[in-house]
PDB file of N, CA and C in Angstrom:
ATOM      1  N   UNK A   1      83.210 129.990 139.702  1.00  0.00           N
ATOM      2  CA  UNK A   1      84.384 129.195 139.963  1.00  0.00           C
ATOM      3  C   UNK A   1      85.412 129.541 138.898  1.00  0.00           C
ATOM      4  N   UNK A   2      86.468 129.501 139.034  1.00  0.00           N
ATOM      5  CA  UNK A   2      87.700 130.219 138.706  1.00  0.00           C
ATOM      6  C   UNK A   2      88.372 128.613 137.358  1.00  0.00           C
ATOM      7  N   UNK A   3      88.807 128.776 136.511  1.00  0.00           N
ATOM      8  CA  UNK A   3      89.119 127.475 135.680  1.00  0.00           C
ATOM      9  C   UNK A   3      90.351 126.876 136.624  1.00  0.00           C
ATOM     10  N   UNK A   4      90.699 127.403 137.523  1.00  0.00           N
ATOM     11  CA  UNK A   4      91.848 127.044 138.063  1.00  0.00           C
ATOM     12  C   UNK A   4      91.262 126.008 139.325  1.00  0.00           C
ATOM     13  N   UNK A   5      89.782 126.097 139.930  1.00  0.00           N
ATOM     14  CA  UNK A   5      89.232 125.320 140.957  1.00  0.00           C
ATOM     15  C   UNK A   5      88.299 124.356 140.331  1.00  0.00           C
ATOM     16  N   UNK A   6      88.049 124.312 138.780  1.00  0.00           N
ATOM     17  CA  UNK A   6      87.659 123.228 137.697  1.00  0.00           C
ATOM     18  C   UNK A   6      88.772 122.548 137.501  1.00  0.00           C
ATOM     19  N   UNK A   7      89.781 122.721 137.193  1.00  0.00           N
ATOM     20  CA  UNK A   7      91.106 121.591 137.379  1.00  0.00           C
ATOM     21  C   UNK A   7      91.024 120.624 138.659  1.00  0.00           C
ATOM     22  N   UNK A   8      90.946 121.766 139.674  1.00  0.00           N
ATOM     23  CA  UNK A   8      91.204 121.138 141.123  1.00  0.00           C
ATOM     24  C   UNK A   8      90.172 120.035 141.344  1.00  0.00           C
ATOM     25  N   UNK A   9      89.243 120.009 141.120  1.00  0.00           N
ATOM     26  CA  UNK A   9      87.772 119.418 141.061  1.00  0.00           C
ATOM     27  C   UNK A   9      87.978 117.920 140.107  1.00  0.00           C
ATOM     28  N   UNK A  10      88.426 118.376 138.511  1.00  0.00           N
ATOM     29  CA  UNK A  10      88.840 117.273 137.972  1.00  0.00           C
ATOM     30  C   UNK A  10      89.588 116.358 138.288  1.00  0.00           C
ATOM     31  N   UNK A  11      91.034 117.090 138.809  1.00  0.00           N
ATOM     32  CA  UNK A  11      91.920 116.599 139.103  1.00  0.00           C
ATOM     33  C   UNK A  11      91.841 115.539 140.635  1.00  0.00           C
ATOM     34  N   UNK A  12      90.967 116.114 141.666  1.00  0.00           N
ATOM     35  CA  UNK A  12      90.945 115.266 142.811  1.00  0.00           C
ATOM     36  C   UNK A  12      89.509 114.238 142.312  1.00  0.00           C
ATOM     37  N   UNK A  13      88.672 114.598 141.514  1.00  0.00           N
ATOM     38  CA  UNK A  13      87.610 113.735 141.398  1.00  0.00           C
ATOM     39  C   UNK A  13      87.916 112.227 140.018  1.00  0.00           C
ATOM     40  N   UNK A  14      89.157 112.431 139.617  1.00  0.00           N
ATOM     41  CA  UNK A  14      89.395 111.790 138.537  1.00  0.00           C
ATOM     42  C   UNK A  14      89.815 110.285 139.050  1.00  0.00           C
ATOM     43  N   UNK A  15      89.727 109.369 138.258  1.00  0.00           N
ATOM     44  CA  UNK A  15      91.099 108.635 138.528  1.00  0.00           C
ATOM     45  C   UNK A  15      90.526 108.062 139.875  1.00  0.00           C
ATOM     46  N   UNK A  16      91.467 107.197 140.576  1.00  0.00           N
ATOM     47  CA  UNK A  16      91.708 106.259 141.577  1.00  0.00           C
ATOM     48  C   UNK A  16      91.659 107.148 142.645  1.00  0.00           C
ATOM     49  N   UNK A  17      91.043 107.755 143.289  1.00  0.00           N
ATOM     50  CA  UNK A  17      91.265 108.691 144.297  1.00  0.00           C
ATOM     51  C   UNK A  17      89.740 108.453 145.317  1.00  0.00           C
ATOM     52  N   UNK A  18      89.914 108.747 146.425  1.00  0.00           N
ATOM     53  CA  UNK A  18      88.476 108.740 147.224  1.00  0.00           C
ATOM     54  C   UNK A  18      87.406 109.524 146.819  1.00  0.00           C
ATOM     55  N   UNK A  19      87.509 110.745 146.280  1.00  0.00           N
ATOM     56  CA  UNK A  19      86.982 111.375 145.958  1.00  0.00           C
ATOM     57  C   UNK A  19      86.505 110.830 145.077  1.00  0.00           C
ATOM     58  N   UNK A  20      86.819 110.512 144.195  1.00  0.00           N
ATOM     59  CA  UNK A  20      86.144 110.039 142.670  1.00  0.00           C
ATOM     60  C   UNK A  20      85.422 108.602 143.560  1.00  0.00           C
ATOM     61  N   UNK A  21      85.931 107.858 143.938  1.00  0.00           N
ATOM     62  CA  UNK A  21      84.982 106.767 144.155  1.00  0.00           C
ATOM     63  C   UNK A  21      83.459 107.128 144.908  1.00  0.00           C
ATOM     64  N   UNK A  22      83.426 108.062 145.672  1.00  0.00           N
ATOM     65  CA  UNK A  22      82.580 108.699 146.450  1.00  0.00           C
ATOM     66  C   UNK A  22      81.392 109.327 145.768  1.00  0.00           C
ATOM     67  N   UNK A  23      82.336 110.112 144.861  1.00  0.00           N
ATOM     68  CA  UNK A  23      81.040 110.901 143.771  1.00  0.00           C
ATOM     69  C   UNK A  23      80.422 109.954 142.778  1.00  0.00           C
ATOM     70  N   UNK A  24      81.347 108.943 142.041  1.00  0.00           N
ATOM     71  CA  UNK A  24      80.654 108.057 141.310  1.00  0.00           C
ATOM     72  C   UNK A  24      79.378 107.103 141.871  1.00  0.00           C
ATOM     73  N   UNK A  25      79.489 107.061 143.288  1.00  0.00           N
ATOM     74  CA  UNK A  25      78.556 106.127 143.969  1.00  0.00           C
ATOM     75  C   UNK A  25      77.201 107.353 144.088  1.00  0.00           C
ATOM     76  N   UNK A  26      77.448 108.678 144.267  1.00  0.00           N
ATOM     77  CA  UNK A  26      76.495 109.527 144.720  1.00  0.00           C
ATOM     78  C   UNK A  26      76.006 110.050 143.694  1.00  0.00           C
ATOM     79  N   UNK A  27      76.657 110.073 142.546  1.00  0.00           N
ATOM     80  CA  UNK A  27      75.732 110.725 140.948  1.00  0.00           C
ATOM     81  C   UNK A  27      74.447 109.698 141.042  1.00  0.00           C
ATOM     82  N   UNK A  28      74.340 108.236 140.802  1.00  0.00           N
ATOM     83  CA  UNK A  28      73.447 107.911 141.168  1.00  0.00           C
ATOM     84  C   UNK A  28      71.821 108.276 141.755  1.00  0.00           C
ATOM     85  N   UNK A  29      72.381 109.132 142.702  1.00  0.00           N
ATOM     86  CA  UNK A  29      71.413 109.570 143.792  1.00  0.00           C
ATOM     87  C   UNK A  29      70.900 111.014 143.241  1.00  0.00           C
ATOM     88  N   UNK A  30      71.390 111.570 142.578  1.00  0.00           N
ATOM     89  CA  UNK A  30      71.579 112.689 142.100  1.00  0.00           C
ATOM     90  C   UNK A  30      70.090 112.670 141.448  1.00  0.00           C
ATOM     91  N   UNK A  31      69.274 114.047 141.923  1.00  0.00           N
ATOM     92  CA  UNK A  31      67.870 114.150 140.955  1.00  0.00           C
ATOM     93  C   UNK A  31      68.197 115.804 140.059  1.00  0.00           C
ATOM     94  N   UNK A  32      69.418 116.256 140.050  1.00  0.00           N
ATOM     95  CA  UNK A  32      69.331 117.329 139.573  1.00  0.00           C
ATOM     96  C   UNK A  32      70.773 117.649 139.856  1.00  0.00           C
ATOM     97  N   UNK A  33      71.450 118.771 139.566  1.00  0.00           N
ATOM     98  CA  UNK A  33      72.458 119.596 139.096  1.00  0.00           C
ATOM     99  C   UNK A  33      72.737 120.106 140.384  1.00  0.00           C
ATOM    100  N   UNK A  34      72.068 120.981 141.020  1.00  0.00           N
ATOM    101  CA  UNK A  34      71.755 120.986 142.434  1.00  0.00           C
ATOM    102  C   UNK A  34      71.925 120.562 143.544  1.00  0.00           C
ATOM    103  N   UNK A  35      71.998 118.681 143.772  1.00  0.00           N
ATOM    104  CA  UNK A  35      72.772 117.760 144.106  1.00  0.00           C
ATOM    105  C   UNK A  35      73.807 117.536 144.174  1.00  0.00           C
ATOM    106  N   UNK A  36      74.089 117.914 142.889  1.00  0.00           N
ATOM    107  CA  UNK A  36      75.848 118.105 142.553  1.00  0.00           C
ATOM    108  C   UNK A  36      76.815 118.786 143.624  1.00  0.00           C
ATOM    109  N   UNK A  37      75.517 120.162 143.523  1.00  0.00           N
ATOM    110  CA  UNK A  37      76.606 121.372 144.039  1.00  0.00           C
ATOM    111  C   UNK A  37      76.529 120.936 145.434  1.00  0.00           C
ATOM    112  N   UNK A  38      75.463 120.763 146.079  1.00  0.00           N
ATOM    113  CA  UNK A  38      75.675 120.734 147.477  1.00  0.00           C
ATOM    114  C   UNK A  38      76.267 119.471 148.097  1.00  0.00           C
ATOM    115  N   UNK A  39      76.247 118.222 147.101  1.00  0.00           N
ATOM    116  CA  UNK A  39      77.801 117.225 147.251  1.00  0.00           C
ATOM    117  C   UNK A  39      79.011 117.691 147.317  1.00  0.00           C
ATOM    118  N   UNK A  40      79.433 118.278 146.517  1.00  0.00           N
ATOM    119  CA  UNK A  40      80.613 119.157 146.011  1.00  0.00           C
ATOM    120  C   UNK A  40      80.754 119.864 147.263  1.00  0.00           C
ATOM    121  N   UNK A  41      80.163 121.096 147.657  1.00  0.00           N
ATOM    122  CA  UNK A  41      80.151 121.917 149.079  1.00  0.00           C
ATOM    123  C   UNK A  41      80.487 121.411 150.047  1.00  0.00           C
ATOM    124  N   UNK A  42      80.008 120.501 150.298  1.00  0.00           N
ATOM    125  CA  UNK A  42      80.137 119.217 151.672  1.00  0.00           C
ATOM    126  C   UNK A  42      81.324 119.351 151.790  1.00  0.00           C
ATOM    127  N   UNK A  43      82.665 118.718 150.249  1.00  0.00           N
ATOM    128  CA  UNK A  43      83.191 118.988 150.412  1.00  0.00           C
ATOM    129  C   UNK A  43      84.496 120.106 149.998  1.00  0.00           C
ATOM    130  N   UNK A  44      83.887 120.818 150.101  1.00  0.00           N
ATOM    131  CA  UNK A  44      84.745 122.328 150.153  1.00  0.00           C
ATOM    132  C   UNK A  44      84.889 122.971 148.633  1.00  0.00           C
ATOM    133  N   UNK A  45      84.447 122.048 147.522  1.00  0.00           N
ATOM    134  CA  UNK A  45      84.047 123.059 146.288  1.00  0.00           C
ATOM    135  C   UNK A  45      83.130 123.858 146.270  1.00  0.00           C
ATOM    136  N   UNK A  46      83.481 125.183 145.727  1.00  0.00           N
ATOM    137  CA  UNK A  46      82.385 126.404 145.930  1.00  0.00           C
ATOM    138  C   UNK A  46      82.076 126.026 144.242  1.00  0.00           C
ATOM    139  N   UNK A  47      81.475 125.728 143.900  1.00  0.00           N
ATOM    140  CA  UNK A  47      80.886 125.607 142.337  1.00  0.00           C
ATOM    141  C   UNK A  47      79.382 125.942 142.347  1.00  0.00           C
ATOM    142  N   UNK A  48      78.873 126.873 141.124  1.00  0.00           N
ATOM    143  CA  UNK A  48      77.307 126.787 141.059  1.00  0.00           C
ATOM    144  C   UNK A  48      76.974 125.570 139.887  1.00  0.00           C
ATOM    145  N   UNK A  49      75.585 125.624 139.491  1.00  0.00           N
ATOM    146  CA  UNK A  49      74.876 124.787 138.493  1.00  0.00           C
ATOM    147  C   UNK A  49      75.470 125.091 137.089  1.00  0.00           C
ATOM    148  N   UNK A  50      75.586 126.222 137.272  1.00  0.00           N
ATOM    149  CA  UNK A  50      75.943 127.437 135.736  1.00  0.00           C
ATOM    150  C   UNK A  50      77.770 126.531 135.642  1.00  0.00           C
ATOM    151  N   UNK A  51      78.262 126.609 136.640  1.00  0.00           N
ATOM    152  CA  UNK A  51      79.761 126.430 136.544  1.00  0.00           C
ATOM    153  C   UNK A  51      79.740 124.938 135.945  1.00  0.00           C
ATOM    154  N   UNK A  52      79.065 124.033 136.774  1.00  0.00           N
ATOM    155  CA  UNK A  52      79.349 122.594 136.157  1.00  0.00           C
ATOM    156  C   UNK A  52      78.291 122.128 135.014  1.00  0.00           C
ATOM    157  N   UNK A  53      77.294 123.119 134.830  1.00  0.00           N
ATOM    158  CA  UNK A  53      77.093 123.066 133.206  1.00  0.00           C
ATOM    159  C   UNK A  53      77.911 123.321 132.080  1.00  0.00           C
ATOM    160  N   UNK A  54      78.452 124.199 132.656  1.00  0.00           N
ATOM    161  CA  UNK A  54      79.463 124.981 131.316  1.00  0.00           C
ATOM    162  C   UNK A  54      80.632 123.833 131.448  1.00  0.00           C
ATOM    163  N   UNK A  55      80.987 123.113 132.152  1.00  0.00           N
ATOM    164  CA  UNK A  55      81.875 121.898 132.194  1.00  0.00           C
ATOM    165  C   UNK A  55      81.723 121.029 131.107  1.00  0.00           C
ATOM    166  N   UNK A  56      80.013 120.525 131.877  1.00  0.00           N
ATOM    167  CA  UNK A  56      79.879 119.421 131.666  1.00  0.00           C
ATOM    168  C   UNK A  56      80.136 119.538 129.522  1.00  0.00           C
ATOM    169  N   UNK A  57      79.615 120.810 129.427  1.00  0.00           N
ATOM    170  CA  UNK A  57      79.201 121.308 127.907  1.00  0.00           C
ATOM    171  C   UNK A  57      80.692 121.406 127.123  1.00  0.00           C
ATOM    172  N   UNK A  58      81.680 121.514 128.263  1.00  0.00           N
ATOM    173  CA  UNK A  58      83.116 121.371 127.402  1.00  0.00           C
ATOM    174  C   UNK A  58      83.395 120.137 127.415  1.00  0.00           C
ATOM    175  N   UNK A  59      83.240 119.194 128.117  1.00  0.00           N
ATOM    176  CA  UNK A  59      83.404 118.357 128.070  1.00  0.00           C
ATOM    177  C   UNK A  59      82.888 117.107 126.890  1.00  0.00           C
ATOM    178  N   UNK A  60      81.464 117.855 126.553  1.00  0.00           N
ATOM    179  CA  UNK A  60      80.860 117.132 125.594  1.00  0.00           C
ATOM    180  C   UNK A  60      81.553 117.408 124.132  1.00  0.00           C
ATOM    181  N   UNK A  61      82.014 118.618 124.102  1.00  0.00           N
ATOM    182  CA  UNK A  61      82.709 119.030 123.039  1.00  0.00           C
ATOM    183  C   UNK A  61      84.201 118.305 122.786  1.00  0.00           C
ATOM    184  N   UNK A  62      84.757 118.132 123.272  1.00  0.00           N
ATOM    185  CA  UNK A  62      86.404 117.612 123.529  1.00  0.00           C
ATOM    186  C   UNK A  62      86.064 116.780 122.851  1.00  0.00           C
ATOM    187  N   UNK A  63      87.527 116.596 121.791  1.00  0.00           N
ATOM    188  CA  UNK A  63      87.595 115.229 121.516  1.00  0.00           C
ATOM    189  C   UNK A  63      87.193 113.935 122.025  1.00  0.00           C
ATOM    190  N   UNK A  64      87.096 112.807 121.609  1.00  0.00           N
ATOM    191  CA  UNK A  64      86.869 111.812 122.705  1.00  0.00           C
ATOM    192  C   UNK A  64      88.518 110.925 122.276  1.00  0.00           C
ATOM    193  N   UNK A  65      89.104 111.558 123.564  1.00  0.00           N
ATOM    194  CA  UNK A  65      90.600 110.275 123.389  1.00  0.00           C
ATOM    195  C   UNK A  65      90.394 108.906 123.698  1.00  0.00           C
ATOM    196  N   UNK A  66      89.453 108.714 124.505  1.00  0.00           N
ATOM    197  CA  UNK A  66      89.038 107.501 125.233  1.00  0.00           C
ATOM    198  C   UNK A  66      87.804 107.222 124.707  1.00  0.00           C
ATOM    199  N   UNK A  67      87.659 105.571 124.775  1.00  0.00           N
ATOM    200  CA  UNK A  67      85.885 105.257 124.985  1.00  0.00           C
ATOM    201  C   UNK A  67      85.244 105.080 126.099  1.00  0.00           C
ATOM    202  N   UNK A  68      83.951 105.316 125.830  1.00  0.00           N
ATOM    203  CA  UNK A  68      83.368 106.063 126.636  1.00  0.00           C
ATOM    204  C   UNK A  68      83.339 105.567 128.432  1.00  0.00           C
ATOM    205  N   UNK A  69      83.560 103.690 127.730  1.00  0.00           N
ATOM    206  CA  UNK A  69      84.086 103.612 129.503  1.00  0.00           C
ATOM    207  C   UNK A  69      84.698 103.900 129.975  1.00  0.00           C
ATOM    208  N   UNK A  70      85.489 103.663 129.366  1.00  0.00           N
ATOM    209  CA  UNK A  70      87.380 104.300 129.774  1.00  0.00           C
ATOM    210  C   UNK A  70      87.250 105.945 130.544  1.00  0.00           C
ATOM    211  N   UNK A  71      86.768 106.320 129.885  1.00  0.00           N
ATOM    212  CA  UNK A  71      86.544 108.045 130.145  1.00  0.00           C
ATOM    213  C   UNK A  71      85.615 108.508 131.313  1.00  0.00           C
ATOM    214  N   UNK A  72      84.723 107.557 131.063  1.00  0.00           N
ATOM    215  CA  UNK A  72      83.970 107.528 132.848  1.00  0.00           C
ATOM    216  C   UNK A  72      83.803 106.449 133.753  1.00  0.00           C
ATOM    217  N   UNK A  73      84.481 106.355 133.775  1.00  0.00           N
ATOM    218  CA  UNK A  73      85.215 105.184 135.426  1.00  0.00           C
ATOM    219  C   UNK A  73      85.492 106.143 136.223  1.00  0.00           C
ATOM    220  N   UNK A  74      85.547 107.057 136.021  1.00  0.00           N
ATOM    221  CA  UNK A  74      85.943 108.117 137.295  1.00  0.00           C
ATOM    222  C   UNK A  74      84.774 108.872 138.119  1.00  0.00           C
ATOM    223  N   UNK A  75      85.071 109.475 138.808  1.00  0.00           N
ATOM    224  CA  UNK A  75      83.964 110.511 139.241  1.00  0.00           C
ATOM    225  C   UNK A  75      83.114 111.325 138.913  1.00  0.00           C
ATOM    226  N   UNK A  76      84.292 111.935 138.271  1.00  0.00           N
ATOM    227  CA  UNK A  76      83.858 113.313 137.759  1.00  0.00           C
ATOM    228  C   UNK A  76      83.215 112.646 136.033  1.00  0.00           C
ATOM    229  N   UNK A  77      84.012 111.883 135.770  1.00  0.00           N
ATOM    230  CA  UNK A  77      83.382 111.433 134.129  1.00  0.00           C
ATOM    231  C   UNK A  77      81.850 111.143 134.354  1.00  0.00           C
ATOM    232  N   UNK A  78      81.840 110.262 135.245  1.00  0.00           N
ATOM    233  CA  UNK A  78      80.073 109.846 135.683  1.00  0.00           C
ATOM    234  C   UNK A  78      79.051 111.428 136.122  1.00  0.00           C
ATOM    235  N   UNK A  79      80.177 112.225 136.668  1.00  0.00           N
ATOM    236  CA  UNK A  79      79.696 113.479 136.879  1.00  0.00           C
ATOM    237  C   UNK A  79      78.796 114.490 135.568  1.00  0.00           C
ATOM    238  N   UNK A  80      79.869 114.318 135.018  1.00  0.00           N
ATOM    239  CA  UNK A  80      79.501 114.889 133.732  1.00  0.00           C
ATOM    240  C   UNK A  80      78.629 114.127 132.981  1.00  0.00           C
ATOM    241  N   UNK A  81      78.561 112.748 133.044  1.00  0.00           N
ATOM    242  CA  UNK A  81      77.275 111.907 131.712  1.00  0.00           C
ATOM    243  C   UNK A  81      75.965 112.685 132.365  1.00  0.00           C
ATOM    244  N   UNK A  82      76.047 112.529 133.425  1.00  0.00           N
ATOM    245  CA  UNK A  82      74.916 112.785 134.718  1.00  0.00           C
ATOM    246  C   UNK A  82      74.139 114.020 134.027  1.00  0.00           C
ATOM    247  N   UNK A  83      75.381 115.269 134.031  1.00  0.00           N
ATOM    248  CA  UNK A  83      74.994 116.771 133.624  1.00  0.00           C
ATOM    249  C   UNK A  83      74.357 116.626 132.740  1.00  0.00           C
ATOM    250  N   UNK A  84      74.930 116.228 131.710  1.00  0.00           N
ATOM    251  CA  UNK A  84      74.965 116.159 130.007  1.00  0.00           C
ATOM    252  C   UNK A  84      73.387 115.713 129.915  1.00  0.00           C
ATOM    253  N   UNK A  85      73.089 114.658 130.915  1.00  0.00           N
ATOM    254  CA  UNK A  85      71.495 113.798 130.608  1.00  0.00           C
ATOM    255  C   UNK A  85      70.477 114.952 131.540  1.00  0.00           C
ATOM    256  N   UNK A  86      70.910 115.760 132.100  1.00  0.00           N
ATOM    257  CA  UNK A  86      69.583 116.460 133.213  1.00  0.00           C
ATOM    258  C   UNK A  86      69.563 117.415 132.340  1.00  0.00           C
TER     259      UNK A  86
END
């Protein structure tokens, strides 16, 4: 995946959006990384395991501007605690 379809991903999974409410309910369900991707596919992200590891792993690195609720109320934030713990 291209850093330019990791934006796209953040950007529609973030925040107040369907998307993000959707994935936050389905990390849950999630037994693996794997899950991820073929959630994601469903709908129309081509991402592998390798791609949203290396995310999740920048993500752990970044500053933290927010706490930690604040920062995952979203989709993709719950996305990433998810990674970070498998």
């Amino acid at each position: 995946m291209t850093s330019a379809e990791m934006e796209r991903l953040k950007a529609d999974a973030s925040g107040n959006t369907g998307l993000s409410a959707v994935l936050a309910d389905a990390v849950g369900g999630f037994s693996s990384a794997e899950d991820a991707v073929g959630f994601l596919a469903s709908r129309g992200f081509e991402v592998t395991a390798s791609d949203l590891a290396d995310a999740a792993a920048d993500a752990d690195e970044a500053p933290a501007a927010q706490d930690e609720e604040a920062a995952g109320a979203d989709g993709y934030g719950a996305l990433m605690r998810f990674l970070r713990r498998s």
